[in-house]
C-alpha atoms as a PDB file:
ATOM      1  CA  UNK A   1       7.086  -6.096  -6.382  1.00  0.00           C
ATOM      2  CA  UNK A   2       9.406  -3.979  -8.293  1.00  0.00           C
ATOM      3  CA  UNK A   3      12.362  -2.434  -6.727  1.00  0.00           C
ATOM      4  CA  UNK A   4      11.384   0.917  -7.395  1.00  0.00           C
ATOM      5  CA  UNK A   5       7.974   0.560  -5.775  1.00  0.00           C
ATOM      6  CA  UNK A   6       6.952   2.537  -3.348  1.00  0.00           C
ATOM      7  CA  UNK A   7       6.932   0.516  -0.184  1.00  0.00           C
ATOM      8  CA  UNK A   8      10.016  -1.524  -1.673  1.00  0.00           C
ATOM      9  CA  UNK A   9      12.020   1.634  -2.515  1.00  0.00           C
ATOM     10  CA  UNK A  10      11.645   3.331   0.763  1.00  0.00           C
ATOM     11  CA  UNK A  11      12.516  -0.015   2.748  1.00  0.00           C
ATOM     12  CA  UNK A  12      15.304  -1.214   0.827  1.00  0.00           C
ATOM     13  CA  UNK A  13      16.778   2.080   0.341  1.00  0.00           C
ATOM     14  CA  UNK A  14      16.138   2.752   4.347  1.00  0.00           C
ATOM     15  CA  UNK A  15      18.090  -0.434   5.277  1.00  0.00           C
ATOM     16  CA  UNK A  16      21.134   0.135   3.147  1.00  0.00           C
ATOM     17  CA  UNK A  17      21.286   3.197   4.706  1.00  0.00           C
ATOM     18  CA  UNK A  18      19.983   5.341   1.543  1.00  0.00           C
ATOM     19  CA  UNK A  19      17.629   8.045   1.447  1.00  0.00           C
ATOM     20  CA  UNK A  20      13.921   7.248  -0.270  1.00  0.00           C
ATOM     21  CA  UNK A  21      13.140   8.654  -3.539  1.00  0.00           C
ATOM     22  CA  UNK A  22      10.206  10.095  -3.862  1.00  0.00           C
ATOM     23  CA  UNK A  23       8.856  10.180  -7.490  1.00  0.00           C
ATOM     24  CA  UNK A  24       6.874  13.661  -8.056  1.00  0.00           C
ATOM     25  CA  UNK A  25       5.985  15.923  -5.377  1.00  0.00           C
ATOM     26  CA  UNK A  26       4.883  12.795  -2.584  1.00  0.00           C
ATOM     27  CA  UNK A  27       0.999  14.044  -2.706  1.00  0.00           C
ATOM     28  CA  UNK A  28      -0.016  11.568  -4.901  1.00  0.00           C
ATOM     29  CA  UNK A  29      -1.784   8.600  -3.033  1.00  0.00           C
ATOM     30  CA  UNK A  30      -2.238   5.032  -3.087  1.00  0.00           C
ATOM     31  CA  UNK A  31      -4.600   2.703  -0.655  1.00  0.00           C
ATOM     32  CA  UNK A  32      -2.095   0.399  -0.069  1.00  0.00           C
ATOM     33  CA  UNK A  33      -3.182  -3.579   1.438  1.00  0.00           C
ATOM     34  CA  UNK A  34      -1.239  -4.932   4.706  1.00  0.00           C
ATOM     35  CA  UNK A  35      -0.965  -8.392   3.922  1.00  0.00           C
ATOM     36  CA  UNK A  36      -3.083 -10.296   6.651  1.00  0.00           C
ATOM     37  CA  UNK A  37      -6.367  -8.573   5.529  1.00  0.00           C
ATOM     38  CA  UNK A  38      -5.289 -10.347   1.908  1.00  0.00           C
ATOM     39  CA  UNK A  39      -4.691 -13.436   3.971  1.00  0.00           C
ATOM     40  CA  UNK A  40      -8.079 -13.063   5.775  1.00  0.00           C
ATOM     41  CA  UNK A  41      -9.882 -12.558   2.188  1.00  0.00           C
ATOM     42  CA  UNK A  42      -8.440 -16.052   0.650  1.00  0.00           C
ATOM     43  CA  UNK A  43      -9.573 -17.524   3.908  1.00  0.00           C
ATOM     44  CA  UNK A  44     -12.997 -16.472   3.650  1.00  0.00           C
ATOM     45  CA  UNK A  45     -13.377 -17.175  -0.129  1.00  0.00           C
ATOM     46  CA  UNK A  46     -12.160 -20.280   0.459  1.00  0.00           C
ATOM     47  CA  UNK A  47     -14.983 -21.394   2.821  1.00  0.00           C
ATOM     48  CA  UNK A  48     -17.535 -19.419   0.695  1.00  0.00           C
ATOM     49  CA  UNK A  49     -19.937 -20.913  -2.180  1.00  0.00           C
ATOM     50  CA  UNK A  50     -21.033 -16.955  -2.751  1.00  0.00           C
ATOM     51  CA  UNK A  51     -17.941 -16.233  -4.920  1.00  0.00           C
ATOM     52  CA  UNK A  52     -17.525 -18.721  -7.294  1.00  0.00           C
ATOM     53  CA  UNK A  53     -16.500 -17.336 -10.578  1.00  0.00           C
ATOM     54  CA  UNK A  54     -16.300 -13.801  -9.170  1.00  0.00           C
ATOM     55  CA  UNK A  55     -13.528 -11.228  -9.455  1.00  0.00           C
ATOM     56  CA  UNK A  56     -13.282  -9.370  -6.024  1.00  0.00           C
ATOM     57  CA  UNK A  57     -10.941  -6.518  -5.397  1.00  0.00           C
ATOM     58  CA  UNK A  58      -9.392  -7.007  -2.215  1.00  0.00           C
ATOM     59  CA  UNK A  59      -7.894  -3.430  -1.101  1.00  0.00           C
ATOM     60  CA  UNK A  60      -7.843  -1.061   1.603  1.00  0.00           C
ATOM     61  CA  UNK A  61      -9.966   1.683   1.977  1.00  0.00           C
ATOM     62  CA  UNK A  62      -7.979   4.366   2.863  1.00  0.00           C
ATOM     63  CA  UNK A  63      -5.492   5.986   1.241  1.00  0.00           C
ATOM     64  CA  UNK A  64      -1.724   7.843   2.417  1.00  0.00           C
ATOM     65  CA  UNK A  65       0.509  10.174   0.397  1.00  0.00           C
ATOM     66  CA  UNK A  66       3.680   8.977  -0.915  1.00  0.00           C
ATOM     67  CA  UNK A  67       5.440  11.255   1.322  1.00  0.00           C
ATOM     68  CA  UNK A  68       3.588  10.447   3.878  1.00  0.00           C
ATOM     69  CA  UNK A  69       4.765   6.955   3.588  1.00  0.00           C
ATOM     70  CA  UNK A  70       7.870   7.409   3.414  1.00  0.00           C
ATOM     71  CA  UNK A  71       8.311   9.269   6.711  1.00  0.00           C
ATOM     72  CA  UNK A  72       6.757   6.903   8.401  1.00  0.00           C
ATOM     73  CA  UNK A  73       9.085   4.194   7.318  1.00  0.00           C
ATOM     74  CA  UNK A  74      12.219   6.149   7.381  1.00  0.00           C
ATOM     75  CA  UNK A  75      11.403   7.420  10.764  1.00  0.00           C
ATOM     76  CA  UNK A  76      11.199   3.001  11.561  1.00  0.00           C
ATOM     77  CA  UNK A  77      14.184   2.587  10.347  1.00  0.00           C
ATOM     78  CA  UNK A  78      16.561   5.530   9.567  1.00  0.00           C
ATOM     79  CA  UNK A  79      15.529   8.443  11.016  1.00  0.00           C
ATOM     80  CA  UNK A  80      18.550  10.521  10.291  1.00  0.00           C
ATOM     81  CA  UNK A  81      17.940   9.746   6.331  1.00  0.00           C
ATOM     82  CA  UNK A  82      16.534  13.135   4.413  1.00  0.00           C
ATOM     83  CA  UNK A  83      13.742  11.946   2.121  1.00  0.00           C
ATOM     84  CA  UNK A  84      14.655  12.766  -1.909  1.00  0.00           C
ATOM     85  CA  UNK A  85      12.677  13.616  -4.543  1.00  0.00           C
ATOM     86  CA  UNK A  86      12.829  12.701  -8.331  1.00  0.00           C
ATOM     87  CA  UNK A  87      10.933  13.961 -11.220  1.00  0.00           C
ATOM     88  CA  UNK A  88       7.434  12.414 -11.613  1.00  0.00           C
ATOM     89  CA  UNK A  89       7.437   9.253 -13.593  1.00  0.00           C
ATOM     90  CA  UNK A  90       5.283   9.528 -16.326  1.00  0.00           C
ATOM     91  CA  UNK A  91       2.634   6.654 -16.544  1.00  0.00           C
ATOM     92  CA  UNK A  92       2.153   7.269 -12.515  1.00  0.00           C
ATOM     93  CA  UNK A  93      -1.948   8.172 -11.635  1.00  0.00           C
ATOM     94  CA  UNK A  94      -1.729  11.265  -9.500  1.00  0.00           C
ATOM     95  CA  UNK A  95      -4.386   8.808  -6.824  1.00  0.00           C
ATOM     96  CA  UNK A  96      -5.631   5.488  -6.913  1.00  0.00           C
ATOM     97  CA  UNK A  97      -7.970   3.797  -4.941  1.00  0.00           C
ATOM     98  CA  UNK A  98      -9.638   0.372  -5.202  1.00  0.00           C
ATOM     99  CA  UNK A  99     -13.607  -0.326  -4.745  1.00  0.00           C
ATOM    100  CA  UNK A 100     -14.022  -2.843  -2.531  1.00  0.00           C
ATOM    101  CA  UNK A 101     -17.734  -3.133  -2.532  1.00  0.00           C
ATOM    102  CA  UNK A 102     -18.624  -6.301  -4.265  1.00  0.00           C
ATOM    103  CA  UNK A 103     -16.042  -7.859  -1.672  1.00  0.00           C
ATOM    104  CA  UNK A 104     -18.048  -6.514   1.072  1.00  0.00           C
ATOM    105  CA  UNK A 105     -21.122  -7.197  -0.399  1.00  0.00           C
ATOM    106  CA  UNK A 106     -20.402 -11.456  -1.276  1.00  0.00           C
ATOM    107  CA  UNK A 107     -18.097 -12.074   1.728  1.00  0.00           C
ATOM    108  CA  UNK A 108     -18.112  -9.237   3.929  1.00  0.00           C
ATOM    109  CA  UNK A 109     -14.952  -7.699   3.196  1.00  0.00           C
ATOM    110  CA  UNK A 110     -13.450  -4.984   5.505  1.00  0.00           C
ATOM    111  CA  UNK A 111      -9.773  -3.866   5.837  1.00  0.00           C
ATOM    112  CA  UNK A 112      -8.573  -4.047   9.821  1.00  0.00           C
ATOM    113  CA  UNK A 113      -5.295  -2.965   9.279  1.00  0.00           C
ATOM    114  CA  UNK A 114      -4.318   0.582   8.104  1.00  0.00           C
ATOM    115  CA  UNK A 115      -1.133   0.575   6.852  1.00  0.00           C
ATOM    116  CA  UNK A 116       0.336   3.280   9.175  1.00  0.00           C
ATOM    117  CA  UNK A 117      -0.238   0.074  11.719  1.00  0.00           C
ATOM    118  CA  UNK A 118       1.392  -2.619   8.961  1.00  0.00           C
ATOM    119  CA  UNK A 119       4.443  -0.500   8.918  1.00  0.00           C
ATOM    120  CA  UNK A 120       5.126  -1.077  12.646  1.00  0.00           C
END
């Protein structure tokens, strides 16, 4: 991931004691994947005959504000940090959100983790 990612930025920045940057005005959202619902996916394909060949789109299904995200891993791990905000980056979608239906639909896809819970 790069280092100017969202999640990235705010954790790195966090634990060298520097404030997040938030790119735009933080109300743009992402649906953003905790990493054992990925893990859970590959597990299931794996066993599964149903997806051979098949592209599947293995996401969450909710979504959280930039800024909404970053408080909640500033207040993890540097409370005291003020969050800061940059200009917009031009090539960023306002909201993005990834369809997750044909994964439900050949393997029975669901997200169990919301990422307020991953960032714990």
């Amino acid at each position: 991931m790069r280092p100017d990612m969202a999640i990235s930025n705010f954790v790195s920045r966090c634990l060298i004691d520097e404030p997040p940057v938030i790119y735009g005005d933080g109300e743009q959202t992402r649906g953003f994947t905790y990493v054992s619902d990925v893990v859970e996916a590959n597990r299931t394909i794996l066993g599964s005959d149903a997806v051979a060949r098949e592209v599947l789109n293995i996401g969450s299904t909710d979504n959280i504000t930039s800024i909404h995200l970053a408080e909640k891993i500033r207040d993890q791990l540097a409370p005291d940090l003020e969050l800061v905000y940059e200009p917009a980056r031009e090539a960023d979608a306002d909201h993005t959100q990834g369809d997750v239906s044909k994964a439900r639909e050949l393997i029975g896809y669901e997200p169990t983790y919301d990422i307020r819970e991953g960032i714990k």
